[in-house]
C-alpha atoms as a PDB file:
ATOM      1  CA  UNK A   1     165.633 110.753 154.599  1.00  0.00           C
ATOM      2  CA  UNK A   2     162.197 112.603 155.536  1.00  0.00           C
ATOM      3  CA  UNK A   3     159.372 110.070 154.845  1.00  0.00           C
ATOM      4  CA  UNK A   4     156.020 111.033 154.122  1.00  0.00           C
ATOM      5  CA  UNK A   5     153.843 108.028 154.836  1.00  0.00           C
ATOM      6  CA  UNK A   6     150.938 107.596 151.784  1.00  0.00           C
ATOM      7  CA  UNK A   7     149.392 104.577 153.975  1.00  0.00           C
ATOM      8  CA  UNK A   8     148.765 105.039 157.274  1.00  0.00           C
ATOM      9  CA  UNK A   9     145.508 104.917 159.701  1.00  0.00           C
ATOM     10  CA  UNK A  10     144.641 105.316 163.023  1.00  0.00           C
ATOM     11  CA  UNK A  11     141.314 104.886 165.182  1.00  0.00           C
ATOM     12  CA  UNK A  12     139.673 101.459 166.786  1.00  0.00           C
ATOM     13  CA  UNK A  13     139.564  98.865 164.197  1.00  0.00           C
ATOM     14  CA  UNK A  14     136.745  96.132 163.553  1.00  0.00           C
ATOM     15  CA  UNK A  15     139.604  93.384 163.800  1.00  0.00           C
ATOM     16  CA  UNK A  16     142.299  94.861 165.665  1.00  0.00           C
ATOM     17  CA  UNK A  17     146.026  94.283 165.355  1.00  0.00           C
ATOM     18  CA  UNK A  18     148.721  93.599 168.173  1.00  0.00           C
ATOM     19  CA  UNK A  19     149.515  96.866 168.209  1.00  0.00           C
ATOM     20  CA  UNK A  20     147.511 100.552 166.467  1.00  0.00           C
ATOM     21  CA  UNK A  21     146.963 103.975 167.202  1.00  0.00           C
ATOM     22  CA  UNK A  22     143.544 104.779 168.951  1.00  0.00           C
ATOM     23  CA  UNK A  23     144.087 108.596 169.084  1.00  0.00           C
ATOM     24  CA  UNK A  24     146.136 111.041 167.060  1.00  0.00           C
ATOM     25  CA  UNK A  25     148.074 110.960 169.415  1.00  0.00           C
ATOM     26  CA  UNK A  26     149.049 107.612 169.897  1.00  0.00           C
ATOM     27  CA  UNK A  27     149.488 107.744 165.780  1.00  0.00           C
ATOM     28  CA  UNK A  28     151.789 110.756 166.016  1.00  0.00           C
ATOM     29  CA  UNK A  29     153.850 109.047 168.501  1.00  0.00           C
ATOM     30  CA  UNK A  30     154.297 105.889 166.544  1.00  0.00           C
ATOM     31  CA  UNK A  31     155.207 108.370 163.728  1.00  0.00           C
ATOM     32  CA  UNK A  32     157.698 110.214 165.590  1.00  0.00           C
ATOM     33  CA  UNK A  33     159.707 106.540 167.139  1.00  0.00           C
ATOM     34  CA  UNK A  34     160.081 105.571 163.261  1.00  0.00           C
ATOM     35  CA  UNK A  35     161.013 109.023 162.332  1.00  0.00           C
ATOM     36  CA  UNK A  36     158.016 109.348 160.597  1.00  0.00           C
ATOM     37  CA  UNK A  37     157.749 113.582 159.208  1.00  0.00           C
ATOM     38  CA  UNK A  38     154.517 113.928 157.743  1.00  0.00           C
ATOM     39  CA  UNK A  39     151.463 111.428 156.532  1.00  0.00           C
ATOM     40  CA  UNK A  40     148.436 111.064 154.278  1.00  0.00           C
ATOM     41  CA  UNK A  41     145.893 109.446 156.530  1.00  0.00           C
ATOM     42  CA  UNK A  42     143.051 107.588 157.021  1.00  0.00           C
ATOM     43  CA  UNK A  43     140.710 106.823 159.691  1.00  0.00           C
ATOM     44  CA  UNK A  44     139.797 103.160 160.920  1.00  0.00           C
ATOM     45  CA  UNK A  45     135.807 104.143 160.732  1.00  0.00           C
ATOM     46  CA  UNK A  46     136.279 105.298 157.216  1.00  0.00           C
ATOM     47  CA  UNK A  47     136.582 101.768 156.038  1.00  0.00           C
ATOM     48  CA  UNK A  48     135.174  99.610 158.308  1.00  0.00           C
ATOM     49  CA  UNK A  49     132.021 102.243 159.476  1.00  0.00           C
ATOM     50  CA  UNK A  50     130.658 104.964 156.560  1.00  0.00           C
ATOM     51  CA  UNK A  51     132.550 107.446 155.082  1.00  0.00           C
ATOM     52  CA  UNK A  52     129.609 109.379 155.847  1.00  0.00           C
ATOM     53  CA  UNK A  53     130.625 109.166 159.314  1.00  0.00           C
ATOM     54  CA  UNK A  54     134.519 108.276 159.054  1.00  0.00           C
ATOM     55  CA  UNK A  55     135.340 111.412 156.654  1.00  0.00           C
ATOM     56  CA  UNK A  56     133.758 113.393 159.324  1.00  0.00           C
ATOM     57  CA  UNK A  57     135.622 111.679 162.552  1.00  0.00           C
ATOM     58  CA  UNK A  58     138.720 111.831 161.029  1.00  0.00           C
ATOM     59  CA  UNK A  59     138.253 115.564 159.806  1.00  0.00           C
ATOM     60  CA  UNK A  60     137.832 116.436 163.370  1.00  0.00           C
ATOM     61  CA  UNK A  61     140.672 114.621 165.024  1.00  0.00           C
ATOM     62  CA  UNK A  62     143.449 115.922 162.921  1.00  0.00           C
ATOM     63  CA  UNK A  63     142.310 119.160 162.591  1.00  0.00           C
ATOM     64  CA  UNK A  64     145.464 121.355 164.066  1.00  0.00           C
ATOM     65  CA  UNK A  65     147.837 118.674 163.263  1.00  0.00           C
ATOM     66  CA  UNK A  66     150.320 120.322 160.644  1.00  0.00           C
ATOM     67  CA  UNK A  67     152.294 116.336 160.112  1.00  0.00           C
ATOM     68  CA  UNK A  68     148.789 114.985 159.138  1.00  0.00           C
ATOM     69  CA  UNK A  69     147.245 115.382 156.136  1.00  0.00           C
ATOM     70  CA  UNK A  70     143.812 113.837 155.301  1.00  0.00           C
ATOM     71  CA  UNK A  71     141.973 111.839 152.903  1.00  0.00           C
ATOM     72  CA  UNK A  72     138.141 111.719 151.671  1.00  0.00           C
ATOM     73  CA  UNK A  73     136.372 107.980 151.502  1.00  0.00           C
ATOM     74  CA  UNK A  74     134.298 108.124 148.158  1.00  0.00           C
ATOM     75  CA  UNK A  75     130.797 106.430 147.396  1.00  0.00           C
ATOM     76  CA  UNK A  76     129.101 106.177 144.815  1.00  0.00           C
ATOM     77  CA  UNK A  77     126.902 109.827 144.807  1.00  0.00           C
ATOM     78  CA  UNK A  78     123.265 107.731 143.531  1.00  0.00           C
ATOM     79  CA  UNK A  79     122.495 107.239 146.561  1.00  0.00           C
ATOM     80  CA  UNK A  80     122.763 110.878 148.123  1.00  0.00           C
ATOM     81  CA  UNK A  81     125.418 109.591 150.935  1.00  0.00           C
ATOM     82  CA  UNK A  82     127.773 111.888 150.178  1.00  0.00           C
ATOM     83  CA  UNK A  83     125.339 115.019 148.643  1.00  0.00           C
ATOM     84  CA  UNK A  84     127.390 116.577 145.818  1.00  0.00           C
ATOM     85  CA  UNK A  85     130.641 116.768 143.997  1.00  0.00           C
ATOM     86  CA  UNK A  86     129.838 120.709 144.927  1.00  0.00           C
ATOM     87  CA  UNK A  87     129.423 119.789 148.585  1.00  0.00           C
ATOM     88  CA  UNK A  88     132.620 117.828 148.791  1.00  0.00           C
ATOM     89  CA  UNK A  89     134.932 120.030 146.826  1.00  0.00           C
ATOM     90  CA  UNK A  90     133.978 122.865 149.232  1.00  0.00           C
ATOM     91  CA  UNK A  91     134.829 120.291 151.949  1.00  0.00           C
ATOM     92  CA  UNK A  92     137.921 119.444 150.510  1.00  0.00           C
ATOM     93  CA  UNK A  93     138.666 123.349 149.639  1.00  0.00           C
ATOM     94  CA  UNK A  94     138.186 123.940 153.109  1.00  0.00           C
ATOM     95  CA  UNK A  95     139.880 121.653 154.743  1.00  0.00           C
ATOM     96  CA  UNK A  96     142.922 121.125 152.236  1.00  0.00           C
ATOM     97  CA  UNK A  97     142.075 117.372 151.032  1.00  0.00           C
ATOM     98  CA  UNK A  98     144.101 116.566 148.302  1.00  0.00           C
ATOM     99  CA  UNK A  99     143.470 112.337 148.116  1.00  0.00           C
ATOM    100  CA  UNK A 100     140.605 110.036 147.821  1.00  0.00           C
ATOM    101  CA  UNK A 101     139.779 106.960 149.278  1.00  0.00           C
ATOM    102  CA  UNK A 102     138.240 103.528 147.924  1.00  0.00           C
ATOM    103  CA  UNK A 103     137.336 100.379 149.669  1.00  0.00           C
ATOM    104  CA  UNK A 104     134.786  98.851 147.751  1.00  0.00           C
ATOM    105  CA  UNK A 105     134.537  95.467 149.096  1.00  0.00           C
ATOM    106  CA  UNK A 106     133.704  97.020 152.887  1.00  0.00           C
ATOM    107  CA  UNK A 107     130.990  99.404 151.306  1.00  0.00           C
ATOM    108  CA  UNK A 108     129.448  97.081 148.479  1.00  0.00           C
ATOM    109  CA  UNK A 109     130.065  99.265 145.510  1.00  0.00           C
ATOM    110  CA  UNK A 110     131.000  99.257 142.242  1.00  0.00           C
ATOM    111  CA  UNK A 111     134.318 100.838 140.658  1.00  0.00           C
ATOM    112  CA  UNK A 112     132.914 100.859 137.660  1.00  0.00           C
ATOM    113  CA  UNK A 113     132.852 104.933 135.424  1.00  0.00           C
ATOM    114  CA  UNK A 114     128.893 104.117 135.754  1.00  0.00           C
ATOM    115  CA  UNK A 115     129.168 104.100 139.550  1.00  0.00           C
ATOM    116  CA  UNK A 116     131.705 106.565 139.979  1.00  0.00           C
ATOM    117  CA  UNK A 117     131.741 108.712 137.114  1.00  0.00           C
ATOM    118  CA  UNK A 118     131.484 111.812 138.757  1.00  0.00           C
ATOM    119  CA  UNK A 119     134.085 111.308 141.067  1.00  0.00           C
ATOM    120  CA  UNK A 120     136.688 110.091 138.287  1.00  0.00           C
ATOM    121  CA  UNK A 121     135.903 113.288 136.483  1.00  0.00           C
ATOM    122  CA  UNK A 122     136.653 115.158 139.215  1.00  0.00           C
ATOM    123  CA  UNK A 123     140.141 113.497 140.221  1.00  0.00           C
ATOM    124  CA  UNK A 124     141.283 113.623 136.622  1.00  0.00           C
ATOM    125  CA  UNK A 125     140.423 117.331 136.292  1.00  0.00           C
ATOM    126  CA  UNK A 126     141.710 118.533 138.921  1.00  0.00           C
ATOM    127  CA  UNK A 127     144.679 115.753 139.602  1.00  0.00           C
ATOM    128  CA  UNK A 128     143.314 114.314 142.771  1.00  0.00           C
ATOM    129  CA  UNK A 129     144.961 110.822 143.309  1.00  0.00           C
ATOM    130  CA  UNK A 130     142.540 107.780 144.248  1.00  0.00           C
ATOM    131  CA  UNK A 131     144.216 105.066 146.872  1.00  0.00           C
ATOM    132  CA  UNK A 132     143.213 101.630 146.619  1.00  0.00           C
ATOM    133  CA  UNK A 133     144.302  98.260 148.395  1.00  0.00           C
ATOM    134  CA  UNK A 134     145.216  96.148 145.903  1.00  0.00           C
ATOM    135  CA  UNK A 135     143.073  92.974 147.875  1.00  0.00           C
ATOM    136  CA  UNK A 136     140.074  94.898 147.198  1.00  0.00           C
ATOM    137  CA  UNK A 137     137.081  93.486 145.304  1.00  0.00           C
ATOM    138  CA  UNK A 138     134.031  93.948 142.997  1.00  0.00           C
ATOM    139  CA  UNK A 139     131.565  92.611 141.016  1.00  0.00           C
ATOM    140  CA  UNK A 140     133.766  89.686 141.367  1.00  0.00           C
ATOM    141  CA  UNK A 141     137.418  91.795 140.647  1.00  0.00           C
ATOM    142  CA  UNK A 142     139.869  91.360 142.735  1.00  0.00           C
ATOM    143  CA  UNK A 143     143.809  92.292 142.646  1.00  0.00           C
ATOM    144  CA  UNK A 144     145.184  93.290 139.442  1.00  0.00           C
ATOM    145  CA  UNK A 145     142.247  92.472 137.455  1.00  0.00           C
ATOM    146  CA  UNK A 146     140.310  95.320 139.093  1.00  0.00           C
ATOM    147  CA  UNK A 147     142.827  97.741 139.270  1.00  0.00           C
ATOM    148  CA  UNK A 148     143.355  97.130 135.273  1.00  0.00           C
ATOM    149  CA  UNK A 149     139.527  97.733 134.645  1.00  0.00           C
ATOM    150  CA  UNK A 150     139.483 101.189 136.391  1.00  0.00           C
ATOM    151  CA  UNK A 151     142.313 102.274 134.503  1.00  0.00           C
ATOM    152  CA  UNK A 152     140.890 100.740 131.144  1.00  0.00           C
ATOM    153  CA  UNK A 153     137.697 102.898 132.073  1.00  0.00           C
ATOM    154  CA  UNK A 154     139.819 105.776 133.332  1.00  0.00           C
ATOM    155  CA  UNK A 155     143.640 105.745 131.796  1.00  0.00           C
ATOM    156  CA  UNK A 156     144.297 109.233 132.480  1.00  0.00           C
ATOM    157  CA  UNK A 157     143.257 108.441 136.716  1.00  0.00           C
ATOM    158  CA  UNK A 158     146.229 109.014 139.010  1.00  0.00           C
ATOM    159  CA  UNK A 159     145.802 105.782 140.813  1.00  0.00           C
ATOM    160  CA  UNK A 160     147.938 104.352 144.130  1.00  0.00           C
ATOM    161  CA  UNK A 161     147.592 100.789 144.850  1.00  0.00           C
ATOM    162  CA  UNK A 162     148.946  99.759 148.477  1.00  0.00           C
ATOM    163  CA  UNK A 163     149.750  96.632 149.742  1.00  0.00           C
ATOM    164  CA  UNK A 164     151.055  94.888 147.241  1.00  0.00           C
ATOM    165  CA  UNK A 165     151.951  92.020 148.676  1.00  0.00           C
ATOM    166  CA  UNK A 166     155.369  90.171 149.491  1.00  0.00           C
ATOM    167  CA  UNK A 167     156.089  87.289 147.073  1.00  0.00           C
ATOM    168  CA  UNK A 168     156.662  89.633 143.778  1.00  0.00           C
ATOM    169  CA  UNK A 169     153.657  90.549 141.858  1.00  0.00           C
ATOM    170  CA  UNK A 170     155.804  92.173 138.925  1.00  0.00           C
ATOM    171  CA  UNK A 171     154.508  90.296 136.068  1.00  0.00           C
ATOM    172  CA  UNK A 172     150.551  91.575 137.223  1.00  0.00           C
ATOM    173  CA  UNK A 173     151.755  95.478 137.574  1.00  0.00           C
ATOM    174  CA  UNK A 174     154.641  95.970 135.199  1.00  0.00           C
ATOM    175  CA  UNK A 175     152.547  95.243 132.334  1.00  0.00           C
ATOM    176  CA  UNK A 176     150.447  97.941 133.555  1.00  0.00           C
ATOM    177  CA  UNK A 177     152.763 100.076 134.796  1.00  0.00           C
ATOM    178  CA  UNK A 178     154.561 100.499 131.271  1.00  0.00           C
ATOM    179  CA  UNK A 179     150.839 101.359 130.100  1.00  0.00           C
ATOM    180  CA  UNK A 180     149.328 103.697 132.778  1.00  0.00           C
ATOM    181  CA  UNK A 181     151.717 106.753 132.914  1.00  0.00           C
ATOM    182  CA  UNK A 182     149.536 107.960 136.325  1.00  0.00           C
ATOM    183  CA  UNK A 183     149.559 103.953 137.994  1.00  0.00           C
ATOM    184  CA  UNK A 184     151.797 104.223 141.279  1.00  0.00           C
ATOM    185  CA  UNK A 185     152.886 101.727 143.985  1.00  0.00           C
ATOM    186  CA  UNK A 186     152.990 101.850 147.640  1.00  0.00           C
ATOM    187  CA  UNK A 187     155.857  99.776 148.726  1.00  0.00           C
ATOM    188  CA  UNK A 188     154.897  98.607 152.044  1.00  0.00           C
ATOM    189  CA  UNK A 189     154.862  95.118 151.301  1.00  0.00           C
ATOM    190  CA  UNK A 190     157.078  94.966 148.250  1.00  0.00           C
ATOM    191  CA  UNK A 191     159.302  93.104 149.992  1.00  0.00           C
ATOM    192  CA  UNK A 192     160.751  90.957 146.770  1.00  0.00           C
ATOM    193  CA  UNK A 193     164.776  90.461 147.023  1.00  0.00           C
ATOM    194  CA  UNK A 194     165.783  93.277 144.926  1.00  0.00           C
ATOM    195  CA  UNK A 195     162.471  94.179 143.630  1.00  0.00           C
ATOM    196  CA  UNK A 196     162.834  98.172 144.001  1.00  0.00           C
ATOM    197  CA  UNK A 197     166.257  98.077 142.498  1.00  0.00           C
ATOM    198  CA  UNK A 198     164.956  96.914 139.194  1.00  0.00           C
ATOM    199  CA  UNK A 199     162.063  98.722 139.124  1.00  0.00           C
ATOM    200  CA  UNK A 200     164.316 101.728 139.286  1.00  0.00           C
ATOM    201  CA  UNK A 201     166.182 100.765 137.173  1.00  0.00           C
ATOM    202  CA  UNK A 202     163.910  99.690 134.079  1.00  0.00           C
ATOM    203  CA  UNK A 203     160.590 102.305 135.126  1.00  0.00           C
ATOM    204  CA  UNK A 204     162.705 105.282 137.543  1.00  0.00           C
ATOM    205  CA  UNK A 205     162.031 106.203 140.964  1.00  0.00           C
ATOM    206  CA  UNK A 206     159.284 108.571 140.242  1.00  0.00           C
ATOM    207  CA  UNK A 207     156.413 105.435 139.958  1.00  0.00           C
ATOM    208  CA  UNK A 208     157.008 104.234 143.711  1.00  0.00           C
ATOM    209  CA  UNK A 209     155.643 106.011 146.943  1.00  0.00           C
ATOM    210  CA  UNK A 210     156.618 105.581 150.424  1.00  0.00           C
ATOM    211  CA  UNK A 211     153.990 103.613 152.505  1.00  0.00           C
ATOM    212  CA  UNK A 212     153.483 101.391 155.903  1.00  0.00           C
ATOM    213  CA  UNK A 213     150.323 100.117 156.055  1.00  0.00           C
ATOM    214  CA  UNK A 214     150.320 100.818 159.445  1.00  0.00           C
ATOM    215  CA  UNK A 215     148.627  99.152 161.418  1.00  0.00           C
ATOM    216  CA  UNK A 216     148.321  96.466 159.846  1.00  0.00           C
ATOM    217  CA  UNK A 217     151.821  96.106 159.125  1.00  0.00           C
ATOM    218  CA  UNK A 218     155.153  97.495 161.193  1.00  0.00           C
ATOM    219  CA  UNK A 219     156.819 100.425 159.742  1.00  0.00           C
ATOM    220  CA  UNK A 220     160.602  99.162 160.843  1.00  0.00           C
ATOM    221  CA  UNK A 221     160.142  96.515 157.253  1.00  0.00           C
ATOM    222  CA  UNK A 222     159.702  98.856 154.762  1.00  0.00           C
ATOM    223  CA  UNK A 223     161.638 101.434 156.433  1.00  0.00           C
ATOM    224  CA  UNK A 224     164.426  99.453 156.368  1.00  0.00           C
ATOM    225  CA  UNK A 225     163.869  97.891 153.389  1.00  0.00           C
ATOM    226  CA  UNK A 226     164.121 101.593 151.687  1.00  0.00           C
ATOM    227  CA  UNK A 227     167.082 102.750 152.800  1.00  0.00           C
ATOM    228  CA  UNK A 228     169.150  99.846 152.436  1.00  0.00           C
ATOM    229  CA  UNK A 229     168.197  99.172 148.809  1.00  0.00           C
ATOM    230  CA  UNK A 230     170.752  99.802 146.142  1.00  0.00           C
ATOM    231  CA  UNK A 231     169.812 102.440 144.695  1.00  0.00           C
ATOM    232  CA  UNK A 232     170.950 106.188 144.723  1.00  0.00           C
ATOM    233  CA  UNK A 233     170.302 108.501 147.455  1.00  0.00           C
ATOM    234  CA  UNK A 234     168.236 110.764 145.062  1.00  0.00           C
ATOM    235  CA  UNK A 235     165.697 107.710 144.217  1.00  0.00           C
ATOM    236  CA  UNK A 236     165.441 107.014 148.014  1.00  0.00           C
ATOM    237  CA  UNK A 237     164.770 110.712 148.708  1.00  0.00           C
ATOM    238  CA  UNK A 238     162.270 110.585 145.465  1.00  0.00           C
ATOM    239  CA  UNK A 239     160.652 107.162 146.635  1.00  0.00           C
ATOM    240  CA  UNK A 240     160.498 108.318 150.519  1.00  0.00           C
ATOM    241  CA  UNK A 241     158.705 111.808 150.281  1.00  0.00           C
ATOM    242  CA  UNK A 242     159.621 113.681 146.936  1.00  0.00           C
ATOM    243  CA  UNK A 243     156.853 111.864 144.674  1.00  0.00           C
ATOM    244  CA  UNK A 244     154.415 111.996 147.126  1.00  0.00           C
ATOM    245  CA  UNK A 245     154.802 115.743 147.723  1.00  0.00           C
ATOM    246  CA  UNK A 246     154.687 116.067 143.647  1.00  0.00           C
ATOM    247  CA  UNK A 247     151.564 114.398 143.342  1.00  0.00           C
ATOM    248  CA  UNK A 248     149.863 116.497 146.376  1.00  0.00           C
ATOM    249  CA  UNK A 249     151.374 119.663 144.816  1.00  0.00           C
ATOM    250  CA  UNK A 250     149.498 119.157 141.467  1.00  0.00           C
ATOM    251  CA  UNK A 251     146.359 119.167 142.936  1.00  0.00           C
ATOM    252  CA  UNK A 252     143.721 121.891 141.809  1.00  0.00           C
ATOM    253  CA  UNK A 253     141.688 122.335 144.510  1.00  0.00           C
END
């Protein structure tokens, strides 16, 4: 299988793991011991710094590095952070972003269409995809709760939540996974006995993306857990890199 990691990061975090990748570097050799092709990353200063100042650090290290592909940390635009849609499309344009970040618990924003309005227009125009840990919170949100109120606001959003969690939280996302056509799942912590199975069997393959969490989690679990599911190898090649690639590919930059 080629996998295309959705959820990785690299760079000194606030509260540091055993083990992360300081450099890209460092992050490119982790990626390379787990057979890792290609990733959609994220720097460490992008959530727990600014994205004023982590969009620009992380910019700069990659630059050069064909296997990574980078991301954009959003904020709300009131407050003249991050200029313009104009300004960052050019940005993006430039440097071939094709994903959005959100961590609005670390920044002390809203996710509500008032805050963000602008940027959801944007990402459903032009197909962008917006990640978002599902322990995130808000105005009091948290989990699936929030993650149902930005699609309720925005149902045509292409939205990745990552991190899950282990113990099975099918009975919060299925519900909105039969209603949100553009709702996908990161599976690094889906570890529930038989959980990807049956999601490919009842929704397809085409709703799950490859992920690791990384650092925060090792990439051997869901690595393995992938590719000794029971499913066929088509859904694991789908699942590993294929939807991932789709969902870049649509972009309109």
């Amino acid at each position: 299988m080629k996998f295309f990691d959705c959820n990785i990061s690299f760079g000194t975090l606030m509260l540091r793991p055993i083990r992360f990748a300081e450099t890209v570097q460092e992050l490119l050799a982790e990626m390379s011991y787990y057979n890792i092709s290609e990733a959609l990353v994220h720097h460490a200063k992008q959530r727990d710094d600014s994205p004023l100042i982590g969009n620009e650090i992380l910019l700069k290290e990659i630059e050069g590095f064909d296997r990574l592909h980078g991301t954009l940390a959003i904020l709300p635009l009131q407050t003249g952070e991050l200029r313009s849609i104009e300004a960052i499309m050019n940005k993006m344009r430039a440097k071939d972003i094709r994903a959005f970040w959100a961590f609005p618990a670390e920044h002390r924003y809203s996710m509500s269409r008032t805050a963000l309005g602008a940027f959801y227009d944007l990402m459903v125009e032009r197909n962008i995809p917006l990640f978002i840990h599902i322990n995130e919170s808000c105005e009091g949100l948290t989990g699936w709760r929030l993650i149902e109120t930005i699609l309720a606001d925005v149902p045509d959003l292409t939205l990745v939540v990552t991190e899950h969690g282990s113990w099975g939280q099918d009975r919060f996302f299925r519900p909105l996974i039969e209603k949100y056509e553009n709702l996908y799942l990161e599976i690094s912590r889906y570890e529930l006995d038989g959980g990807i199975k049956d999601f490919c069997k009842r929704y397809g393959a085409e709703r799950l993306l490859f992920g690791t969490g990384f650092p925060g989690w090792n990439p051997g679990g869901p690595i393995l857990m992938l590719a000794q599911a029971d499913i066929s190898m088509r859904e694991r090649d789908m699942i590993a890199s294929g939807n991932l690639e789709r969902i870049l590919g649509r972009v309109r930059l």
